[in-house]
C-alpha atoms as a PDB file:
ATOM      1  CA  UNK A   1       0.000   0.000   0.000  1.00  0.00           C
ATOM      2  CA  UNK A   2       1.524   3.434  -0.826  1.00  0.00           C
ATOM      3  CA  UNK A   3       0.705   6.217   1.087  1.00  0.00           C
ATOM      4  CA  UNK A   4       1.405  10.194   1.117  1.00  0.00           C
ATOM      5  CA  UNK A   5       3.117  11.799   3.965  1.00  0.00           C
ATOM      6  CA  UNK A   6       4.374  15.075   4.581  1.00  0.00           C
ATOM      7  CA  UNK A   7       7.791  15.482   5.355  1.00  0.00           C
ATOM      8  CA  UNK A   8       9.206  18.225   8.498  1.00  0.00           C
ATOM      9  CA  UNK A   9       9.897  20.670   5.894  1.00  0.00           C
ATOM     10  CA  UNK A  10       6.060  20.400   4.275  1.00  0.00           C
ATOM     11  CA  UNK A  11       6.596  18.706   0.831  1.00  0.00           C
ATOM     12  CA  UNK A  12       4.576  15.616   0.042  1.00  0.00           C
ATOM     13  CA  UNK A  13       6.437  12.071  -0.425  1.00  0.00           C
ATOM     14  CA  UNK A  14       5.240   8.691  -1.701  1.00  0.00           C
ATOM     15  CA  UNK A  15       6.446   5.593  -0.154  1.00  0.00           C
ATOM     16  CA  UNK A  16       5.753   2.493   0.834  1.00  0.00           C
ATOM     17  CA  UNK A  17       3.985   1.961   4.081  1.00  0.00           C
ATOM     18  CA  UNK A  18       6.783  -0.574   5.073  1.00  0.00           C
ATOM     19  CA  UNK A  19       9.669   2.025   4.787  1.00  0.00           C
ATOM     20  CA  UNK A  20      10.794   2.823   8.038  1.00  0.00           C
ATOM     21  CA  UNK A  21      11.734   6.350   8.581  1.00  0.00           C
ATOM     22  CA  UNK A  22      14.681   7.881  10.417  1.00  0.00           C
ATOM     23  CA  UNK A  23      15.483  11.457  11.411  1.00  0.00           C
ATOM     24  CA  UNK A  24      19.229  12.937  11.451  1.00  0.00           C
ATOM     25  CA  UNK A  25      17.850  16.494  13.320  1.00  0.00           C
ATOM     26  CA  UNK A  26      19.348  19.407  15.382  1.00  0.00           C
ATOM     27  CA  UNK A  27      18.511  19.966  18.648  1.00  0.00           C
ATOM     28  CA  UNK A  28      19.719  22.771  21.358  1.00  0.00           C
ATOM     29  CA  UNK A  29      23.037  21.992  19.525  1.00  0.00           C
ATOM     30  CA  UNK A  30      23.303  18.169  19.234  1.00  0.00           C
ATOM     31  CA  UNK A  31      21.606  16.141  17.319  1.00  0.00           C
ATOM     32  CA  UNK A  32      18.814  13.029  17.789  1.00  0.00           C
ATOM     33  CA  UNK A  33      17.979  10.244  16.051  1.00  0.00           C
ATOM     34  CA  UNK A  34      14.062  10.033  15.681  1.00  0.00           C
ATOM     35  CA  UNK A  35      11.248   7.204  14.134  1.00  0.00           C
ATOM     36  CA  UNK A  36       7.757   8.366  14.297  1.00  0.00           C
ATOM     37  CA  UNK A  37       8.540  11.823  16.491  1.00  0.00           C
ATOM     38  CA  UNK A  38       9.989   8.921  19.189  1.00  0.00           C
ATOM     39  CA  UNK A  39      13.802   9.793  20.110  1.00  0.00           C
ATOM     40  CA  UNK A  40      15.728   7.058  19.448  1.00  0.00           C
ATOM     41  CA  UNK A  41      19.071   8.281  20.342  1.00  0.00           C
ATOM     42  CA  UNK A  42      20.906  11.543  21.319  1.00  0.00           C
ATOM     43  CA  UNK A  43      24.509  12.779  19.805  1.00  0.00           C
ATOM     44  CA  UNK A  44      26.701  15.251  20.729  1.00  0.00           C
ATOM     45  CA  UNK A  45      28.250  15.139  16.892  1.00  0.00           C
ATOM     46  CA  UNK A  46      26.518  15.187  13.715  1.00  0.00           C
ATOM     47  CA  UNK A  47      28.472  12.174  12.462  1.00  0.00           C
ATOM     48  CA  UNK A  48      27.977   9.538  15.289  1.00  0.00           C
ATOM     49  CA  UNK A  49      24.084  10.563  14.689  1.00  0.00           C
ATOM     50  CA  UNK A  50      24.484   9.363  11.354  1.00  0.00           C
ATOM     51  CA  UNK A  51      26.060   6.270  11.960  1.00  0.00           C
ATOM     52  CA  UNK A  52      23.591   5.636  14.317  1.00  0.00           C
ATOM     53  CA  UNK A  53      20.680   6.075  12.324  1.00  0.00           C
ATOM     54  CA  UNK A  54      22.336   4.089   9.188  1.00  0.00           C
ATOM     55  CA  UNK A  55      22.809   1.425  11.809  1.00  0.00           C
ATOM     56  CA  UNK A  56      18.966   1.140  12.559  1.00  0.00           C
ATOM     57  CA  UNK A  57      17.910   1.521   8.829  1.00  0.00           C
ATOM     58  CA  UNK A  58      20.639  -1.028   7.732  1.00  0.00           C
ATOM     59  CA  UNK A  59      18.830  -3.246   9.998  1.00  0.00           C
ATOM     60  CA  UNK A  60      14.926  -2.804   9.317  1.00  0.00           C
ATOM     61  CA  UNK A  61      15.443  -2.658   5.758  1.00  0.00           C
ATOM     62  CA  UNK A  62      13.509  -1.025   3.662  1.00  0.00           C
ATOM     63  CA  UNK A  63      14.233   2.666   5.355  1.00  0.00           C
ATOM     64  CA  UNK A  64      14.666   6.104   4.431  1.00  0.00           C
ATOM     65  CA  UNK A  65      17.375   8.136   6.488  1.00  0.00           C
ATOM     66  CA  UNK A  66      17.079  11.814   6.360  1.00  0.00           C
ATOM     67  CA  UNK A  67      19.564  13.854   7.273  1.00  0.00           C
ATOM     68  CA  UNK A  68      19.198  17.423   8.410  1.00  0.00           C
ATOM     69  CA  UNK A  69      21.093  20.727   8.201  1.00  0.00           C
ATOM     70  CA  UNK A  70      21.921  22.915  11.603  1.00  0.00           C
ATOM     71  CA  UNK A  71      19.292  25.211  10.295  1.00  0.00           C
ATOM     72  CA  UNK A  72      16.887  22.175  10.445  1.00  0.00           C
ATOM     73  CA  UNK A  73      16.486  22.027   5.963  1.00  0.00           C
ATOM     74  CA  UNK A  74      16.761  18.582   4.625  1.00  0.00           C
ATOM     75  CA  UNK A  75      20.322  17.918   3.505  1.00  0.00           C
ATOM     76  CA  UNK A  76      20.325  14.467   2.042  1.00  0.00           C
ATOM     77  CA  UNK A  77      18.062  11.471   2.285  1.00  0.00           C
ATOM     78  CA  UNK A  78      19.567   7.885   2.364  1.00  0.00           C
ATOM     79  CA  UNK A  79      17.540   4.914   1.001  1.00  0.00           C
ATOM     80  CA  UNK A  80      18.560   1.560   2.605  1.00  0.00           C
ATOM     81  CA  UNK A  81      17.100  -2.089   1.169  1.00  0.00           C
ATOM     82  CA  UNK A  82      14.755  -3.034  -1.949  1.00  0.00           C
ATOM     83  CA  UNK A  83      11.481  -1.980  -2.281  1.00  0.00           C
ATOM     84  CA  UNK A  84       9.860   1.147  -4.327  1.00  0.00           C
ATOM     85  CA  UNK A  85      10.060   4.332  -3.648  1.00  0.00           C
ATOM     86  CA  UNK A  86       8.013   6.747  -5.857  1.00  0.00           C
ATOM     87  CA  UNK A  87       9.491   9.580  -4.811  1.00  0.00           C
ATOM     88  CA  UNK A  88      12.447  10.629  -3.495  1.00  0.00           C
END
């Protein structure tokens, strides 16, 4: 089943309903790892955030990692697995 979501910055995205998804974000100067507004984990450098989150999508494949700027815009977005994506 595909559904639409919108993402933190407003824009619609198709997926599939299995895709998990995992936030890279800012916050008061570090940076969490989210699924589903639900901190997973908290960082103190933008890198070991990243890790972390490509760690959890490596292992629930399929999963979409996006990554945030400081300023909170989306930087990049990392797919992880098989399974369609419509948009990206």
């Amino acid at each position: 089943m595909t559904m639409t979501n919108l993402t933190r910055s407003g824009e619609a995205s198709m997926h599939q309903s299995a895709h998990q998804q995992y936030w890279v974000s800012p916050i008061a100067g570090d940076w969490d790892v989210t699924r589903q507004n639900e901190v997973l984990s908290h960082h103190g450098r933008k890198r070991d955030a990243v890790n972390a989150a490509a760690r959890l999508a490596q292992a629930n494949q399929p999963s979409i990692v996006t990554i945030q700027r400081r300023d909170g815009s989306i930087e990049t977005r990392r797919f992880y697995g098989k399974g369609p994506v419509a948009s990206r």
